[in-house]
N, C-alpha and C. Protein backbone atom coordinates (compact mmCIF):
# COMPACT_ATOMS: atom_id res chain seq x y z
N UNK A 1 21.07 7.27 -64.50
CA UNK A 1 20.12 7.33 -65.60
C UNK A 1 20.85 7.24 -66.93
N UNK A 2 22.12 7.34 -66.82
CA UNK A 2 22.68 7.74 -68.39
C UNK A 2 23.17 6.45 -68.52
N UNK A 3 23.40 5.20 -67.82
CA UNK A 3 23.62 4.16 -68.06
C UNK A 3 22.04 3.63 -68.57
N UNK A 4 21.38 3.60 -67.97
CA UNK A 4 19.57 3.05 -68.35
C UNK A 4 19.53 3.26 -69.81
N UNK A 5 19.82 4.63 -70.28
CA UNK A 5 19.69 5.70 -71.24
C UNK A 5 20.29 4.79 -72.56
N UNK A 6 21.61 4.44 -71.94
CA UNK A 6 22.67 3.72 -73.47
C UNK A 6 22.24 2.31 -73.43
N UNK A 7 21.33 1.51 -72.51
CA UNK A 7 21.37 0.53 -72.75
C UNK A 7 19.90 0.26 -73.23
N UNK A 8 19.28 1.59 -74.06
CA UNK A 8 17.97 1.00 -74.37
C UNK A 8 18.23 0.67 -75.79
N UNK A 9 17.01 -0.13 -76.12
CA UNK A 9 17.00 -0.62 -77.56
C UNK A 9 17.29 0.19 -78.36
N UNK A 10 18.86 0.33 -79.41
CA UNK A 10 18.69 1.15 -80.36
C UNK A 10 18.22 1.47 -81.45
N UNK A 11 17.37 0.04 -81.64
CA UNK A 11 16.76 -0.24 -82.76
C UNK A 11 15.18 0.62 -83.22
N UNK A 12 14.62 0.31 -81.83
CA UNK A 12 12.80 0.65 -82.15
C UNK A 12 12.56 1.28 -80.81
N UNK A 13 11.55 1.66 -80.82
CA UNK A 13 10.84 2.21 -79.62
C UNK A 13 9.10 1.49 -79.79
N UNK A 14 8.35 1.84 -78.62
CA UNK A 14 7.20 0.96 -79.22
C UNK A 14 6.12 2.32 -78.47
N UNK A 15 5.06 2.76 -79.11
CA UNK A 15 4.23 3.67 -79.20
C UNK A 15 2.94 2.72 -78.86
N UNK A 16 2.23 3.38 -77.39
CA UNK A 16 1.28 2.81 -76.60
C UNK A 16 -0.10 3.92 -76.46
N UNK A 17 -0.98 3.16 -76.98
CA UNK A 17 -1.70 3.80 -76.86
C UNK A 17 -2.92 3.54 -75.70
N UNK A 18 -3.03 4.79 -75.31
CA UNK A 18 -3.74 4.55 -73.15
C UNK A 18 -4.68 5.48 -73.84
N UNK A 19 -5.93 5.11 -72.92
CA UNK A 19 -7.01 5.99 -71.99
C UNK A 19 -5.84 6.91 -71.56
N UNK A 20 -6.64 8.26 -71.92
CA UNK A 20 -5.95 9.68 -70.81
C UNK A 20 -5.70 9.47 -69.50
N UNK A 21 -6.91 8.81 -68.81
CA UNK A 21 -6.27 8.64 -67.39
C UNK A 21 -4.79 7.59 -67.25
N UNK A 22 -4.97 6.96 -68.01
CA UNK A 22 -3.71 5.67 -67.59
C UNK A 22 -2.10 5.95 -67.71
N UNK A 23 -2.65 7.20 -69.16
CA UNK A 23 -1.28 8.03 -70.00
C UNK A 23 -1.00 9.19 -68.79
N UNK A 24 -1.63 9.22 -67.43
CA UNK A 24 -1.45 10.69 -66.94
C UNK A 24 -0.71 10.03 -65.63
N UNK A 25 -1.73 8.86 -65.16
CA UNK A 25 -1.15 8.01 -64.20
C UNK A 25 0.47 8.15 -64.17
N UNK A 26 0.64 7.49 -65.66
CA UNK A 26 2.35 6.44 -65.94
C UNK A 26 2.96 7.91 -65.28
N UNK A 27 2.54 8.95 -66.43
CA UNK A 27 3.48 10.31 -65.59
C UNK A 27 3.38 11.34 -64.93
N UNK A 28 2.24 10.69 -64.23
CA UNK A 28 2.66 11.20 -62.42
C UNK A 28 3.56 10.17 -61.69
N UNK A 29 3.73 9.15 -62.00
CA UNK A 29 4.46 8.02 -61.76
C UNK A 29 3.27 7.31 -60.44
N UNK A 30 2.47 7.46 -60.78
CA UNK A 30 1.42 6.14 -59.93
C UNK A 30 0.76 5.20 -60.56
N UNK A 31 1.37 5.24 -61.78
CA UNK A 31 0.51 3.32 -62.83
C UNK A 31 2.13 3.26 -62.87
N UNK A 32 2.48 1.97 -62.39
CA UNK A 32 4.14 1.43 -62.88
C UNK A 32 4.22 0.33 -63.64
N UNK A 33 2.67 -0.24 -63.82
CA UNK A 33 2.27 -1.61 -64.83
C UNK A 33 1.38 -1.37 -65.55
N UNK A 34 1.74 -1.34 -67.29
CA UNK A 34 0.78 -1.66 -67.84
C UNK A 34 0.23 -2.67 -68.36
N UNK A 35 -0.69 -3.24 -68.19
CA UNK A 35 -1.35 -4.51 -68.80
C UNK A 35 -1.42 -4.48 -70.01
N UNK A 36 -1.29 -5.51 -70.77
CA UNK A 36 -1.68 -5.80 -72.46
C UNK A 36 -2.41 -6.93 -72.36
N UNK A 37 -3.35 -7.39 -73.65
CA UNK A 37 -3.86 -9.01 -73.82
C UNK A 37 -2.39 -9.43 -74.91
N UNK A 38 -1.91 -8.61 -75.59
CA UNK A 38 -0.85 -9.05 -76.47
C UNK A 38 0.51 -8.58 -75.93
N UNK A 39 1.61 -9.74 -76.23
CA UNK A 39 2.77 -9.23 -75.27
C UNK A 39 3.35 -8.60 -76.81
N UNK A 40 4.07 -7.32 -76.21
CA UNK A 40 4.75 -6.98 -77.71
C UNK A 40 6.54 -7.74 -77.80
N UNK A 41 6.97 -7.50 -78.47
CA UNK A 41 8.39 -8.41 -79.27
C UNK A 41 9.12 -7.14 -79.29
N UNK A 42 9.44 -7.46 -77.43
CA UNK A 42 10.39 -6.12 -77.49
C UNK A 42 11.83 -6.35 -76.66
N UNK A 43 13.03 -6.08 -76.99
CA UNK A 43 14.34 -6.43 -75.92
C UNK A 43 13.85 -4.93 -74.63
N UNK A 44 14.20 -5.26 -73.56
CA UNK A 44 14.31 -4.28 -72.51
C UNK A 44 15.31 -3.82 -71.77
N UNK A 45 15.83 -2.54 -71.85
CA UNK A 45 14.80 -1.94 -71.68
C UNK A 45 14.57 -1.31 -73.22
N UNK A 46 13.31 -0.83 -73.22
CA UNK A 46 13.25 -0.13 -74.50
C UNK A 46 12.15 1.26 -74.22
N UNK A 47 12.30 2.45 -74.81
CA UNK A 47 11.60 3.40 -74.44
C UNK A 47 10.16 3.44 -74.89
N UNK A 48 8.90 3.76 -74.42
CA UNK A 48 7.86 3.79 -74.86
C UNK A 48 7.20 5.59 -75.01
N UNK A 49 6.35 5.89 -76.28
CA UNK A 49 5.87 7.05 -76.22
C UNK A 49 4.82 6.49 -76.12
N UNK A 50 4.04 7.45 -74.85
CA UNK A 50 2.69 7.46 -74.13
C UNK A 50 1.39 8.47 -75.48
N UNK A 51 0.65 7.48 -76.09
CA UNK A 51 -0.11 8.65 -76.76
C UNK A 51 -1.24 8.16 -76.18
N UNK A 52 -2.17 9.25 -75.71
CA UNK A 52 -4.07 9.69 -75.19
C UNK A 52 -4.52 9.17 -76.28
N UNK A 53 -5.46 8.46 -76.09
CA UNK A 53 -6.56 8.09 -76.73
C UNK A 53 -7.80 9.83 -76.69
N UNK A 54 -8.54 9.22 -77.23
CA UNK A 54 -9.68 10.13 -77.29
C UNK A 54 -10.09 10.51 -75.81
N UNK A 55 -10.50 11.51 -75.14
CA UNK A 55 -10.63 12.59 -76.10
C UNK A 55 -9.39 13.57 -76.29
N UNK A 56 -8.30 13.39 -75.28
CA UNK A 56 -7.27 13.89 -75.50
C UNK A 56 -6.66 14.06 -76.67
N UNK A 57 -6.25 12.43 -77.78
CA UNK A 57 -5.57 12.57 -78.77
C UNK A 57 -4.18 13.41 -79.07
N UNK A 58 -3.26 12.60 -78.40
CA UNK A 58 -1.83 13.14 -78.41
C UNK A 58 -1.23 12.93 -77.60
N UNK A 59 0.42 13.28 -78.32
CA UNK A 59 1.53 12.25 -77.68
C UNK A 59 1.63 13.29 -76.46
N UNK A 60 2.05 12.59 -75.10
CA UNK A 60 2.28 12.89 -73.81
C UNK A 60 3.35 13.21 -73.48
N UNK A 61 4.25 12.21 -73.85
CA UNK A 61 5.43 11.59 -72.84
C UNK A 61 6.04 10.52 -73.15
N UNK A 62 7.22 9.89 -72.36
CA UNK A 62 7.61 8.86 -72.71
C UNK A 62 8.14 8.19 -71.47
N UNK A 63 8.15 7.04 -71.76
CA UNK A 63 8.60 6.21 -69.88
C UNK A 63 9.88 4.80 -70.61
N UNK A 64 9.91 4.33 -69.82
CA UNK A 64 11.10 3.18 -70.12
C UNK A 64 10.06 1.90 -69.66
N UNK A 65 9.89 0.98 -70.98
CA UNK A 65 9.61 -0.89 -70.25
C UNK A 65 10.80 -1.18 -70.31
N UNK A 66 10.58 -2.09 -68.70
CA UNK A 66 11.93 -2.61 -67.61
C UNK A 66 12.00 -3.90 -68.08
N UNK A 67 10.53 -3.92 -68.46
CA UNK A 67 10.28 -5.61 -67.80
C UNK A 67 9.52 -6.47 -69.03
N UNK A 68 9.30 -7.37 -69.07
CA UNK A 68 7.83 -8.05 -69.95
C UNK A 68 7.70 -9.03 -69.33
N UNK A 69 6.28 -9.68 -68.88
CA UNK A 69 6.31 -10.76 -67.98
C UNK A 69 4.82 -11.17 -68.26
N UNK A 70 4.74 -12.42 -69.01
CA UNK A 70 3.13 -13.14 -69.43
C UNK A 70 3.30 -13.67 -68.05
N UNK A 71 1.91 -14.15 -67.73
CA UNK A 71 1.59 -15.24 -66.56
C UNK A 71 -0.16 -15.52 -67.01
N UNK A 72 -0.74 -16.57 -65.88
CA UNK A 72 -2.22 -16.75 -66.01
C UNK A 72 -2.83 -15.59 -65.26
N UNK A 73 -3.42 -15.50 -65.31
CA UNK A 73 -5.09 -14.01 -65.13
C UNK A 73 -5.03 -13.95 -63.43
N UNK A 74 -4.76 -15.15 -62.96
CA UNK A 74 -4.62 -15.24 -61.46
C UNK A 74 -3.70 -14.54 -60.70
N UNK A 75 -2.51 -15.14 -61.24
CA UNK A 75 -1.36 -14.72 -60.87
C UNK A 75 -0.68 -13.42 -61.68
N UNK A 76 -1.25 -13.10 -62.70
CA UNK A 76 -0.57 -11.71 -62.80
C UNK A 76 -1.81 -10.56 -61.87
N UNK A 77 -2.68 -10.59 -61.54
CA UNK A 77 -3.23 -9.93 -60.82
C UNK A 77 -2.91 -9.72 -59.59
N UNK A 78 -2.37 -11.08 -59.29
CA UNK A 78 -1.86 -10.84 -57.82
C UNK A 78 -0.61 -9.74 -57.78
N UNK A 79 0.25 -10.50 -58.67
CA UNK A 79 1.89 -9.82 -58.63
C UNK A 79 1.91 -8.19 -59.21
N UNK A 80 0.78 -8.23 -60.39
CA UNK A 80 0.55 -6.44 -60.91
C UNK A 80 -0.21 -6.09 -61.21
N UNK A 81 -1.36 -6.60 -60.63
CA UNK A 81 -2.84 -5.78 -60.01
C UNK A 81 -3.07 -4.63 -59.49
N UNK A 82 -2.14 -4.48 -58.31
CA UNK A 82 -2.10 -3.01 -57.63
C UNK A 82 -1.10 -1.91 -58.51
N UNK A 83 -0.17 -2.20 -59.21
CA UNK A 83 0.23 -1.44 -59.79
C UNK A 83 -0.23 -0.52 -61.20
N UNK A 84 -1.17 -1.42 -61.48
CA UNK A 84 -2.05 -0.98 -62.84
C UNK A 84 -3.04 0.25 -62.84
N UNK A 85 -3.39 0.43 -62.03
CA UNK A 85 -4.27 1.79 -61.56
C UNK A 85 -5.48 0.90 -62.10
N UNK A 86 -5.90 -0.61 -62.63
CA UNK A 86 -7.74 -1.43 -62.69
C UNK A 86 -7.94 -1.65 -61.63
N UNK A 87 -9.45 -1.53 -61.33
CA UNK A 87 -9.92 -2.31 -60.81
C UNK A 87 -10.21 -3.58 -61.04
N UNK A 88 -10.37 -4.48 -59.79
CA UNK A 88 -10.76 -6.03 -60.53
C UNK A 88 -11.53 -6.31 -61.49
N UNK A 89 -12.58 -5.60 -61.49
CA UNK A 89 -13.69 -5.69 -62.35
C UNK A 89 -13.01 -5.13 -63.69
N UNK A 90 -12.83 -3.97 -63.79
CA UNK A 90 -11.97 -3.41 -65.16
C UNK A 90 -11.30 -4.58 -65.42
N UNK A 91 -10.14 -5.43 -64.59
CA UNK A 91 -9.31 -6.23 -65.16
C UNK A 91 -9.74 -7.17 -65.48
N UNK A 92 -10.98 -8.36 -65.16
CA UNK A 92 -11.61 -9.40 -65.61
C UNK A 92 -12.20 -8.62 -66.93
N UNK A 93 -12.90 -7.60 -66.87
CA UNK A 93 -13.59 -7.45 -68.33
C UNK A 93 -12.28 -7.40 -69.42
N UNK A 94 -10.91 -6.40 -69.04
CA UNK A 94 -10.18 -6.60 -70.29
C UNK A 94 -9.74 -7.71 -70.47
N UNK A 95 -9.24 -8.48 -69.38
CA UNK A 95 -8.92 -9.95 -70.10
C UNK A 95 -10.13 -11.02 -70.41
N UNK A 96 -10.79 -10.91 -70.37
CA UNK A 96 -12.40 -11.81 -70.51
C UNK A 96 -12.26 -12.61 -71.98
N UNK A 97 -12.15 -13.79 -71.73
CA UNK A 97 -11.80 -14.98 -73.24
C UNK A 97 -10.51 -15.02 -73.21
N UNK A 98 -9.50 -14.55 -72.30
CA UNK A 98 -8.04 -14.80 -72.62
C UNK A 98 -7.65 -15.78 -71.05
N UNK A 99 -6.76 -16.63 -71.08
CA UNK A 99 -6.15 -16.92 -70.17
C UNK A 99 -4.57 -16.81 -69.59
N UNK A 100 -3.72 -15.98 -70.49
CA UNK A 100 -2.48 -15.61 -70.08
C UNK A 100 -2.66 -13.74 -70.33
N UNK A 101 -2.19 -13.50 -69.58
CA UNK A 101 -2.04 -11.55 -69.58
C UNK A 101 -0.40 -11.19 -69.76
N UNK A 102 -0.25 -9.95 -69.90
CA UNK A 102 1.34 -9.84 -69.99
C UNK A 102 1.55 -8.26 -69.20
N UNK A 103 2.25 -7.95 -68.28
CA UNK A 103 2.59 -7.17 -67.46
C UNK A 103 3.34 -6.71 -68.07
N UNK A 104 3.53 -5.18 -68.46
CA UNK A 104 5.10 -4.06 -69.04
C UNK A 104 5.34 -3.25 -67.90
N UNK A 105 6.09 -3.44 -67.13
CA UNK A 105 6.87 -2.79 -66.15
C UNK A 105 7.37 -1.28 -66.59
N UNK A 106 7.35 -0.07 -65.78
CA UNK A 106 7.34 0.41 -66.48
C UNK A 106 8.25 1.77 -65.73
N UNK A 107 9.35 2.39 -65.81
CA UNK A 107 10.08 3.27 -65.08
C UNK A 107 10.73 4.82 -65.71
N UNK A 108 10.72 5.87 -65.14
CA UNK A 108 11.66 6.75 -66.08
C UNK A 108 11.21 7.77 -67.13
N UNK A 109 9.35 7.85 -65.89
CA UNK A 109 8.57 8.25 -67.02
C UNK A 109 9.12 9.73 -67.03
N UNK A 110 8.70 10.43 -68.30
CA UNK A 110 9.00 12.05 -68.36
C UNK A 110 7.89 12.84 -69.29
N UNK A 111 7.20 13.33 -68.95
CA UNK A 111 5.84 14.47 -69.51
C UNK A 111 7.13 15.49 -70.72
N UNK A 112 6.54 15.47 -72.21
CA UNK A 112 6.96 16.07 -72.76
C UNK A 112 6.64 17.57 -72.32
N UNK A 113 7.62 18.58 -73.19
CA UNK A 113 7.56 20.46 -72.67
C UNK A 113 5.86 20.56 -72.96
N UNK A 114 5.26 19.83 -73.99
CA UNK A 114 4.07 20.41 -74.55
C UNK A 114 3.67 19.32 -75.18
N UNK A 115 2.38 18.89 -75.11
CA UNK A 115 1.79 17.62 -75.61
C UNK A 115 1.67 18.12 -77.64
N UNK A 116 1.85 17.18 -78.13
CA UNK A 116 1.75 17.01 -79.40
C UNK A 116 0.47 16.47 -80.00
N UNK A 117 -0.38 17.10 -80.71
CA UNK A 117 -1.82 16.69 -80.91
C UNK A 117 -1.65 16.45 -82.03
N UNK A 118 -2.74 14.67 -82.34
CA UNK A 118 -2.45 14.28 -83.29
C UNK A 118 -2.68 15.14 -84.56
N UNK A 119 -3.10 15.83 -84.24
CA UNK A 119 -3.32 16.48 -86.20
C UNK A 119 -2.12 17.09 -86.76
N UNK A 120 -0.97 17.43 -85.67
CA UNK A 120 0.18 17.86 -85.79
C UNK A 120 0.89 16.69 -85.90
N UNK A 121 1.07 15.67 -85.36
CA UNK A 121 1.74 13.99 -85.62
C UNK A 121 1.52 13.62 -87.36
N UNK A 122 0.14 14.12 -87.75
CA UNK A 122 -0.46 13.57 -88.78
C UNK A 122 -0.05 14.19 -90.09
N UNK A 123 0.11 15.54 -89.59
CA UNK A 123 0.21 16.67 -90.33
C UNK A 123 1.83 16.56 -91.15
N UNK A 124 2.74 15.81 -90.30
CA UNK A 124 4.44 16.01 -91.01
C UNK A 124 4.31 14.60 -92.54
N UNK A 125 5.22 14.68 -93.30
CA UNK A 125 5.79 13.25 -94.10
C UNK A 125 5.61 12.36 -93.29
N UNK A 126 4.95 11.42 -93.80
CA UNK A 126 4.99 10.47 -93.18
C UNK A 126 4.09 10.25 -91.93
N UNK A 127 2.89 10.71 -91.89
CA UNK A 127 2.17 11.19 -91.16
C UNK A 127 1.56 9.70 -89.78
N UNK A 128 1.60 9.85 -88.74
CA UNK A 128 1.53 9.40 -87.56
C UNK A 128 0.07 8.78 -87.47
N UNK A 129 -0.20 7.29 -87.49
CA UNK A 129 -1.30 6.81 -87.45
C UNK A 129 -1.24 6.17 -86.27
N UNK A 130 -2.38 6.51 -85.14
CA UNK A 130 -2.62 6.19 -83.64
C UNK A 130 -2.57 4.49 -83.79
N UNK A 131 -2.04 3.72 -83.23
CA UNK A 131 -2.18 2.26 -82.98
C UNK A 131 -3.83 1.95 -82.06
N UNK A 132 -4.32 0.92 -82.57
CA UNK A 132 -5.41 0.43 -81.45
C UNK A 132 -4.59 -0.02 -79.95
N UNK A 133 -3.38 -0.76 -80.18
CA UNK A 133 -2.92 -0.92 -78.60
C UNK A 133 -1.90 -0.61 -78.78
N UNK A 134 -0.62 -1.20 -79.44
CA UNK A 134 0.47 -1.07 -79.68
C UNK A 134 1.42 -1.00 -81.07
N UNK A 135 2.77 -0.21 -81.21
CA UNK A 135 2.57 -0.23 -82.27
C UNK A 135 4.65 0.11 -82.05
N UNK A 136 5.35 -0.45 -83.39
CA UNK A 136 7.04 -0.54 -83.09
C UNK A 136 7.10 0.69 -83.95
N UNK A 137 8.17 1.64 -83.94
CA UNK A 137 8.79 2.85 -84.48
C UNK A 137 9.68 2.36 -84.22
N UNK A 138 10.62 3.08 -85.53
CA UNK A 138 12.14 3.11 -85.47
C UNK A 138 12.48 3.84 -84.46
N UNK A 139 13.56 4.34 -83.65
CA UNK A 139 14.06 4.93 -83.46
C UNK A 139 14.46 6.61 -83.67
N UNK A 140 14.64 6.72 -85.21
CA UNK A 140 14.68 7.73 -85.97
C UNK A 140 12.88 8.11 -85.66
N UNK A 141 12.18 7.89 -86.29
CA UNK A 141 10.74 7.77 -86.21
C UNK A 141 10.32 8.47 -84.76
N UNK A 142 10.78 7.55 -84.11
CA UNK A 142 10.42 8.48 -82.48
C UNK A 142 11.28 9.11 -82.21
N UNK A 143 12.35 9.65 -82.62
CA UNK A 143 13.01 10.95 -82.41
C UNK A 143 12.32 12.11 -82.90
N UNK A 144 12.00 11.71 -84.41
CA UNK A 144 11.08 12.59 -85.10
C UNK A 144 9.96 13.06 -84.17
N UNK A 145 8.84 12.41 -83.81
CA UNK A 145 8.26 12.43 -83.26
C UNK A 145 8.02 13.46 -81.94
N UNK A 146 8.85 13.03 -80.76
CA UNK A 146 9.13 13.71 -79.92
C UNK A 146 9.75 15.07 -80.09
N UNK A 147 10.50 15.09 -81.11
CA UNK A 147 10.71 16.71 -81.66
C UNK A 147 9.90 17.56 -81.95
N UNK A 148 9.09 16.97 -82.22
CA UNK A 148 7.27 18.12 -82.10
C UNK A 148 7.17 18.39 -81.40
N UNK A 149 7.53 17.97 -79.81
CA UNK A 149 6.98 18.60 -78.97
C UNK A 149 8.16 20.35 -78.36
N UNK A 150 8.74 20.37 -79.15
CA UNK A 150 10.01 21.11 -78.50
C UNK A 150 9.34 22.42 -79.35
């Protein structure tokens, strides 16, 4: 792990924002793919912080993307369909008007000591605005970050 560890991006980290169930999935470790309609502009591996959408609202955790991999709607369903915790139906409605999807592989997840609720994210300098899907932090930034939860 401490090799994984030095070879992540030292630059940014990228802050994902899930449905509670999907953010609980990654860390129990039974979602290992997350789907996007937008691929993000990221080197891998690079660390991701898991933040709950409503009604939860707040940072979780954090996991490692392994991977990034666009394909057509067909074929990424086949290859990381089962890993996504959608159903087919869930997955045709989120991609519905798109014809390429992008798979984030995803490993190394870890549940922070104590979830961080956004009003406390919001609350420091520089205060923490939830992304609609995705969103790049420095490094510093998500150190910050994750130090709330300690």
């Amino acid at each position: 792990m401490t090799e994984e560890i030095e070879a992540l991006d030292q630059n940014r980290m990228v802050v994902l924002s899930l449905k509670p169930r999907f953010a609980e999935a990654i860390l129990a470790g039974t979602k290992a793919v997350e789907l996007r309609r937008t691929r993000p502009k990221i080197e891998v591996p690079t660390r991701a912080l898991l933040y709950a959408t409503t009604p939860v609202r707040a940072l979780l955790g954090t996991c490692t993307i392994t991977d990034v991999r666009s394909a057509n709607l067909t074929a990424l369903w086949r290859e990381y369909g089962p890993r996504s915790e959608l159903s087919h139906n869930e997955f045709k409605h989120y991609f519905d008007g798109l014809d390429v999807g992008t798979a984030l592989t995803l490993a190394h997840h870890q549940p922070l000591d104590r979830m961080v609720p956004l009003q406390v994210l919001r609350a420091k300098p520089g205060g923490f605005r939830p992304p609609q899907s995705f969103a790049y932090v420095d490094v510093k930034t998500g150190h910050r970050l994750l130090g709330m939860a300690a």
